[in-house]
Protein backbone atom coordinates (compact mmCIF):
# COMPACT_ATOMS: atom_id res chain seq x y z
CA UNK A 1 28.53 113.46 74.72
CA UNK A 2 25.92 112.96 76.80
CA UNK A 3 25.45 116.36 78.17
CA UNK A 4 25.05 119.79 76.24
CA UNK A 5 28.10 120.35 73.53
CA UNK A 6 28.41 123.38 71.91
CA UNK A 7 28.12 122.44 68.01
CA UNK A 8 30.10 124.19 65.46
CA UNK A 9 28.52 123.87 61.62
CA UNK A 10 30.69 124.61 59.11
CA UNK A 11 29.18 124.59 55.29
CA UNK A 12 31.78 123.18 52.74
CA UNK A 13 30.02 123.80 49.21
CA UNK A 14 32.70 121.53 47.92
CA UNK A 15 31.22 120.36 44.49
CA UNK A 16 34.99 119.29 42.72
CA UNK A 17 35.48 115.72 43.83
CA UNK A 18 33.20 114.16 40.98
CA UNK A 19 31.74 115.58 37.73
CA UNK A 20 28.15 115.47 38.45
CA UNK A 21 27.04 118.53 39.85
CA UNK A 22 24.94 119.47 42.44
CA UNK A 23 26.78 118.79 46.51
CA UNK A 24 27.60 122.51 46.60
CA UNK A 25 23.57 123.28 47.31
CA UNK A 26 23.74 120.88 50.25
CA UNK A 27 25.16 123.41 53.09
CA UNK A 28 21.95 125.54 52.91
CA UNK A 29 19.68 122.28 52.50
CA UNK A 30 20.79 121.31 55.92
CA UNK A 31 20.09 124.88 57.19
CA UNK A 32 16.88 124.95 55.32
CA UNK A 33 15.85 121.18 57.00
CA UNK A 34 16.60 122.57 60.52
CA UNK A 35 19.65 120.96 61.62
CA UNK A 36 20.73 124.40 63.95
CA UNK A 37 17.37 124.47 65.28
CA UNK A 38 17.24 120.55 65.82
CA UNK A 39 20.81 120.68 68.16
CA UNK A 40 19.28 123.84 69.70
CA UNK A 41 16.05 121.73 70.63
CA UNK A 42 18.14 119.27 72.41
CA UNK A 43 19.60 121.55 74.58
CA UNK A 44 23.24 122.66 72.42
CA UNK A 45 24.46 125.53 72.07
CA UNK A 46 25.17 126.12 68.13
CA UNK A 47 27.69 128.63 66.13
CA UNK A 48 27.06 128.60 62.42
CA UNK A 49 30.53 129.82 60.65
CA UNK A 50 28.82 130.23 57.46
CA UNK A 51 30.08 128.32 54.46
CA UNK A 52 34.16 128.05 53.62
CA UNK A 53 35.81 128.37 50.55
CA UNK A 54 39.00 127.12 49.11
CA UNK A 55 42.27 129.37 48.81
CA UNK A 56 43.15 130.64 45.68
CA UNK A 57 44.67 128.13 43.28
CA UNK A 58 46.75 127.68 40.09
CA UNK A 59 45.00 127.03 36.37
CA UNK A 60 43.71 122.95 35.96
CA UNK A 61 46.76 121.42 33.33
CA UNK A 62 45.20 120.37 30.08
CA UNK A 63 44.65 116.60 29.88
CA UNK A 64 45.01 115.57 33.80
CA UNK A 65 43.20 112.21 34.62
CA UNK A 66 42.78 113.66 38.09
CA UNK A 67 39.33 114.88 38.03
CA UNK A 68 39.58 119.41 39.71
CA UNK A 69 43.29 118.04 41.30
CA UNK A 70 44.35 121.57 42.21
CA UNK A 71 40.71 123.12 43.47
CA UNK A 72 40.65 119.90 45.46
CA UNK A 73 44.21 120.25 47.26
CA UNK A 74 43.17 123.93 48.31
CA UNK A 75 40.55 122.60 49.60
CA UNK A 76 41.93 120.18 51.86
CA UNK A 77 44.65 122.97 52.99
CA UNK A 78 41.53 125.10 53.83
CA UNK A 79 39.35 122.29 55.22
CA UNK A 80 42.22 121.00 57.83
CA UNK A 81 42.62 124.31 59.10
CA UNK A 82 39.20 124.82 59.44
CA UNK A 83 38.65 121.37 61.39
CA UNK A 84 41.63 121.69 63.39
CA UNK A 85 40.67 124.81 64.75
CA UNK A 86 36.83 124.23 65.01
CA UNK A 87 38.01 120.84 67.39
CA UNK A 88 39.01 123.70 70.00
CA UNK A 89 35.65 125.18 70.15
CA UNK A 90 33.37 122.28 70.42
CA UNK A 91 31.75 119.23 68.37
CA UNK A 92 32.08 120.61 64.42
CA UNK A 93 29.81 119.40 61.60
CA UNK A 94 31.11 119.70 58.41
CA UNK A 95 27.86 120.24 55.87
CA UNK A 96 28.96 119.32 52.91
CA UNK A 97 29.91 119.00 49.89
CA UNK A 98 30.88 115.67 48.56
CA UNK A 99 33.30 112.83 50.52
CA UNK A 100 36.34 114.91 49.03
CA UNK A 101 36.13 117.16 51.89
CA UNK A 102 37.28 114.19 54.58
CA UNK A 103 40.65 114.54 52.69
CA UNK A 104 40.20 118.02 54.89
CA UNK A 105 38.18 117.41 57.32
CA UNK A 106 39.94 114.34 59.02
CA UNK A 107 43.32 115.33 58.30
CA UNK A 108 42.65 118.45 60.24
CA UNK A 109 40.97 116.38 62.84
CA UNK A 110 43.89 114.03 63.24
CA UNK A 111 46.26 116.81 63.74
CA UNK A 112 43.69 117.96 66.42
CA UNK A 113 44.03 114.62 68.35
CA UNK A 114 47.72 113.87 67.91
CA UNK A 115 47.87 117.73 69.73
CA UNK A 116 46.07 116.42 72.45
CA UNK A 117 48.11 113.34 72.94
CA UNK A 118 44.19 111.13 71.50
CA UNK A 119 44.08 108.52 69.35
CA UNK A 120 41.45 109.00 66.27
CA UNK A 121 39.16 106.71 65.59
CA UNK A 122 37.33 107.21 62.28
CA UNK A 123 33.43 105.76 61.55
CA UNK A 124 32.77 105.58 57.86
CA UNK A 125 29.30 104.91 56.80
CA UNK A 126 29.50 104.42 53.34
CA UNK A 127 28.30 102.11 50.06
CA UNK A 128 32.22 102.86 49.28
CA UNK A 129 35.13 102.06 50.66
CA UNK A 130 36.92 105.28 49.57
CA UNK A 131 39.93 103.54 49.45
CA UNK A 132 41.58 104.80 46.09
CA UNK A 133 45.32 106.80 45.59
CA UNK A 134 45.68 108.98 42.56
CA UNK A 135 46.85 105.75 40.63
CA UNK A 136 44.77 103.10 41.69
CA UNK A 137 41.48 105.46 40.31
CA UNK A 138 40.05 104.58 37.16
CA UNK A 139 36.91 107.74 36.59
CA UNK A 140 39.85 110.35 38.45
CA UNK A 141 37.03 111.69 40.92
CA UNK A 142 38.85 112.49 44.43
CA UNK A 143 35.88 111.51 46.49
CA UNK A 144 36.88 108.39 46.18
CA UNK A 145 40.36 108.47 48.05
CA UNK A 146 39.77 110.14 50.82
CA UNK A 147 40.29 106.80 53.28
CA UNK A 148 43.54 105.81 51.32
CA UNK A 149 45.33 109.62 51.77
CA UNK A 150 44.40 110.15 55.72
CA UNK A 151 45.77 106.65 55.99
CA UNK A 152 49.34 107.75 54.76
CA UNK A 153 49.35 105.95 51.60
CA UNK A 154 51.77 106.98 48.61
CA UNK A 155 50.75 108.34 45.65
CA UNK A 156 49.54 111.88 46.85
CA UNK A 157 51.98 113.51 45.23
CA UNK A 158 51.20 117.64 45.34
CA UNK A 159 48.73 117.21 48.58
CA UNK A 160 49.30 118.52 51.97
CA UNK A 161 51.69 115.65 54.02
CA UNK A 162 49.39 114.24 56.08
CA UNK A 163 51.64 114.50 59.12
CA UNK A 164 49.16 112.22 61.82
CA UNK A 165 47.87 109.52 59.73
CA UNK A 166 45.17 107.60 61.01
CA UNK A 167 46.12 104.15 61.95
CA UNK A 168 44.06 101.56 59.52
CA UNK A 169 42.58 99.69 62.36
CA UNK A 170 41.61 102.77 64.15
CA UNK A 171 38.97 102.49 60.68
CA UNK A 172 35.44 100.64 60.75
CA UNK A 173 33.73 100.58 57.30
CA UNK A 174 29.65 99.94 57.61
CA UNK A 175 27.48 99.41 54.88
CA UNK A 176 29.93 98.11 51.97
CA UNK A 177 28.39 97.37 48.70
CA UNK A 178 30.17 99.14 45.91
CA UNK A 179 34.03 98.36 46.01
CA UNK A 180 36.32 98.37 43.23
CA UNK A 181 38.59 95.62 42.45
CA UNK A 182 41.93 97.81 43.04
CA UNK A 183 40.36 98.74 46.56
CA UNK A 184 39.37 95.33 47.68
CA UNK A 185 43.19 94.66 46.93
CA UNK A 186 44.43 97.14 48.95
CA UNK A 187 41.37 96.71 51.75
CA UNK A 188 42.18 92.65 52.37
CA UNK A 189 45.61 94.01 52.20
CA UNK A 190 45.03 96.20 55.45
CA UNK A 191 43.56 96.14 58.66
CA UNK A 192 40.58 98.13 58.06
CA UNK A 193 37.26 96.77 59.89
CA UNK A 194 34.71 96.53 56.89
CA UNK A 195 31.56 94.92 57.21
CA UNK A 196 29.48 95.32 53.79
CA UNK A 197 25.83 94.97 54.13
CA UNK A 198 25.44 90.79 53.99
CA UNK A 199 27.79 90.64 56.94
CA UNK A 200 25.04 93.74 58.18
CA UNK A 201 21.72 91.09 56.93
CA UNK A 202 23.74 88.24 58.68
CA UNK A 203 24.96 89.40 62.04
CA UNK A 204 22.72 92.81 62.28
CA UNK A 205 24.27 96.30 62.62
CA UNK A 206 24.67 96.95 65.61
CA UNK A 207 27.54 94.46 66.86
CA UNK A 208 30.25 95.51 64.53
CA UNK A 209 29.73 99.24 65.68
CA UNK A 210 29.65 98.47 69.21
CA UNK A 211 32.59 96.34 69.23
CA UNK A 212 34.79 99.49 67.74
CA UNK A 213 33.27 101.54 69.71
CA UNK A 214 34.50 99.57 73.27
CA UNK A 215 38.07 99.98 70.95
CA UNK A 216 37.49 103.88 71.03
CA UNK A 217 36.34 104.09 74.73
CA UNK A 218 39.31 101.79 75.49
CA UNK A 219 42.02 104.06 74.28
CA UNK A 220 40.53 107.66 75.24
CA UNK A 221 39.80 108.12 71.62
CA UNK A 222 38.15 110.67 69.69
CA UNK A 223 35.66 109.78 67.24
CA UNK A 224 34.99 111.49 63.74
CA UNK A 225 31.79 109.64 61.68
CA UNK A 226 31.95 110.69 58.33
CA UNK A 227 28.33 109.71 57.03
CA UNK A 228 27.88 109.51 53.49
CA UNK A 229 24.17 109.70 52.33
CA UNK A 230 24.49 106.49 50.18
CA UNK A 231 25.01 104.91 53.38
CA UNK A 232 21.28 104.74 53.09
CA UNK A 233 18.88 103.15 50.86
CA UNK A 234 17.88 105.50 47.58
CA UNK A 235 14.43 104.41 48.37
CA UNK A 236 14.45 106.72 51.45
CA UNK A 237 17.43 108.95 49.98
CA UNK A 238 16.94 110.00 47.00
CA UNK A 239 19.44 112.66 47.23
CA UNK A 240 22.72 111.35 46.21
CA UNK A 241 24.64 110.95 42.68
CA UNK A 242 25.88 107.64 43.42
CA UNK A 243 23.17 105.52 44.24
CA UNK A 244 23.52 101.77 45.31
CA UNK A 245 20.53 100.05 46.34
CA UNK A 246 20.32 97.72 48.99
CA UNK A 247 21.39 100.14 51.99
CA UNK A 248 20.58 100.90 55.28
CA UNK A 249 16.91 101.36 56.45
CA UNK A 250 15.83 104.21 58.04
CA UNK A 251 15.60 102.28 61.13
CA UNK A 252 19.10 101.06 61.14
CA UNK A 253 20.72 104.17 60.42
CA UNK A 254 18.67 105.40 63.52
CA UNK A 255 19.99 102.45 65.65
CA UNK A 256 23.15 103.31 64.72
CA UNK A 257 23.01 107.37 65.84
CA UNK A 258 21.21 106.56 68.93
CA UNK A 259 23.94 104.11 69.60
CA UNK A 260 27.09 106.82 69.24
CA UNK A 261 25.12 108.82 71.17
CA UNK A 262 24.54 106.69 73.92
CA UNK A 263 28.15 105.51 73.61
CA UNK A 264 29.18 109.67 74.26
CA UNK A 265 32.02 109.29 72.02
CA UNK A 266 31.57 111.50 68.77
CA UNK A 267 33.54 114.55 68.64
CA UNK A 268 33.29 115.29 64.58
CA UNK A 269 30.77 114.54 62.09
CA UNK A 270 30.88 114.83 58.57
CA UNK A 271 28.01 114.77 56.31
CA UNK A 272 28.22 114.42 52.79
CA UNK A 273 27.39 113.81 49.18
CA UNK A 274 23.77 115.43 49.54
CA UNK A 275 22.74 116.59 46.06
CA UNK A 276 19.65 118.89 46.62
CA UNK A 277 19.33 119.11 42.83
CA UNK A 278 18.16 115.06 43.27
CA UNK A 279 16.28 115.23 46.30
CA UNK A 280 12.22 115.22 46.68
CA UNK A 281 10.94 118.03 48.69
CA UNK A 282 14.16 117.69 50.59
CA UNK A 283 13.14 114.51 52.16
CA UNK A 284 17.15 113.53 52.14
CA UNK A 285 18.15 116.46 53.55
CA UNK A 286 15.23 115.99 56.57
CA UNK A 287 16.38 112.55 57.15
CA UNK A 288 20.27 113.29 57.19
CA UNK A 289 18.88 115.90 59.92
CA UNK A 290 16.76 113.51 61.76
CA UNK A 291 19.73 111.22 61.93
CA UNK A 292 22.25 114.29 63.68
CA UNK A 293 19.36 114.38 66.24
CA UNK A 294 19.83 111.09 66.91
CA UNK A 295 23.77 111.28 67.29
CA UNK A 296 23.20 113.91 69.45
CA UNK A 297 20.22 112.52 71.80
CA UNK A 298 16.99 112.66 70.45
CA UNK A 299 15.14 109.58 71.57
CA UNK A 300 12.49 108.00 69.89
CA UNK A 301 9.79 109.34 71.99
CA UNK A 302 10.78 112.99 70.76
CA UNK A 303 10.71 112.34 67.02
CA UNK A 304 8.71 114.36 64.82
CA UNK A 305 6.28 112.83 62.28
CA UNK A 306 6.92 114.57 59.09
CA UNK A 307 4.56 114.90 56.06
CA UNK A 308 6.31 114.88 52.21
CA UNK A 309 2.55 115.95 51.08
């Protein structure tokens, strides 16, 4: 990835996998913040396909724990078709929309790779592990399950078969620091790299990536990073409905995009759980931008200073 790619965007106002409101708004954010003119000032070529919607779907039933369970699974059928067939036309970035839409996104992506004889390697940057099935949820919000159902695990009754599930150590969790007790079961229970943000303090970020990453380059691997804005510290992103404190600095999310680009790898990004409706003069939405220019070869040197005056 270290020479012009043509970059796909895709918006996914996808605003069903938790109750608070607001991730739907964060497709045009990102076009508002710049992102095709920041790929397009590095050189890419860059196809906006507008903003997807979900297929028609039956009525909610009355009294469901599972939090928009229908809206959701016609999203994913929508979302892997989508991915699967933006993977033939160059690098796509999924703008979402919250983490629900990697139930989509890197299903479709998988059934890209396993067509092309690849391996797929999956990056999540996340204060959550994601790691919940249908039962194991307590709150019934699908954004949180998205790791467990592209995995193959049971208990996805009424979703799409995930026909080319992702391997569990083809997974590397950064920035851990909000994990349920059912999903710290299941995660000791699997081989899933995690490294939560003491082992991040202790041993500094960038050795757990770039050990996966020689894993990925190893095997002719593609790469999809879903990036999650509570990856990063509320201080600096304000923009998210699930804040954690005690993320990633601005610098180390850097450090880590300037490292997958250098590393030429990346071949799908997903960007989620931006919340407009939260932000401050769309500071989040800038950063999350700043950070794709990164991924995708802007060097330190060529960084803009930006004023939130």
């Amino acid at each position: 990835m270290n020479q012009s790619e043509h970059m796909v965007l895709l918006g996914v106002p996808m605003d069903c996998g938790k109750r608070r409101r607001g991730c739907l708004m964060g497709p045009d954010a990102y076009r508002t913040a710049g992102i095709a003119e920041a790929f397009a000032g590095l050189g890419h070529s860059v196809t906006d396909l507008g903003n997807l919607a979900p297929r028609a779907y039956p009525q909610e039933p009355a009294g469901d724990k599972i939090h928009a369970r229908n809206e959701v699974i016609s999203w994913v059928e929508t979302l892997s078709d989508a991915a699967e067939a933006a993977m033939a036309q160059g690098l796509p970035v999924f703008m979402g929309g919250d983490h629900a839409l990697a139930l989509g996104t890197v299903r479709g992506v998988a059934n890209y790779a396993k067509s092309q004889g690849r391996p797929l390697y999956v990056l999540w940057l996340d204060a959550h592990s994601d790691f919940h099935t249908l039962d194991s949820t307590e709150t019934g919000n699908l954004h949180g399950t998205p790791v467990a159902y592209v995995t193959g695990h049971a208990g996805f009754d009424g979703f799409p078969e995930v026909t080319a599930p992702v391997p569990a150590d083809n997974i590397c969790m950064i920035g851990l620091r909000s994990v349920d007790g059912a999903e710290r079961v299941a995660l000791e229970a699997s081989r899933i790299r995690r490294h939560d943000m003491r082992d991040i303090d202790e041993h500094g970020i960038a050795r757990p990536l770039q050990a996966f990453l020689q894993d990925v380059a190893a095997n002719n691997g593609m790469l999809h990073v879903s990036l999650d804005v509570d990856f990063l510290d509320p201080a600096v992103a304000p923009a998210v409905g699930t804040t954690v404190p005690g993320g990633a600095t601005v610098r180390e999310a850097h450090l880590v995009c300037e490292i997958l680009h250098d590393s030429g790898l990346l071949t799908s990004l997903d960007l989620v759980e931006l919340n407009p409706f939260l932000d401050e003069r769309g500071r989040t939405a800038s950063l999350m931008v700043d950070l794709c220019a990164s991924a995708l070869g802007r060097r330190v040197f060529d960084r803009p200073t930006r004023s939130f005056s």
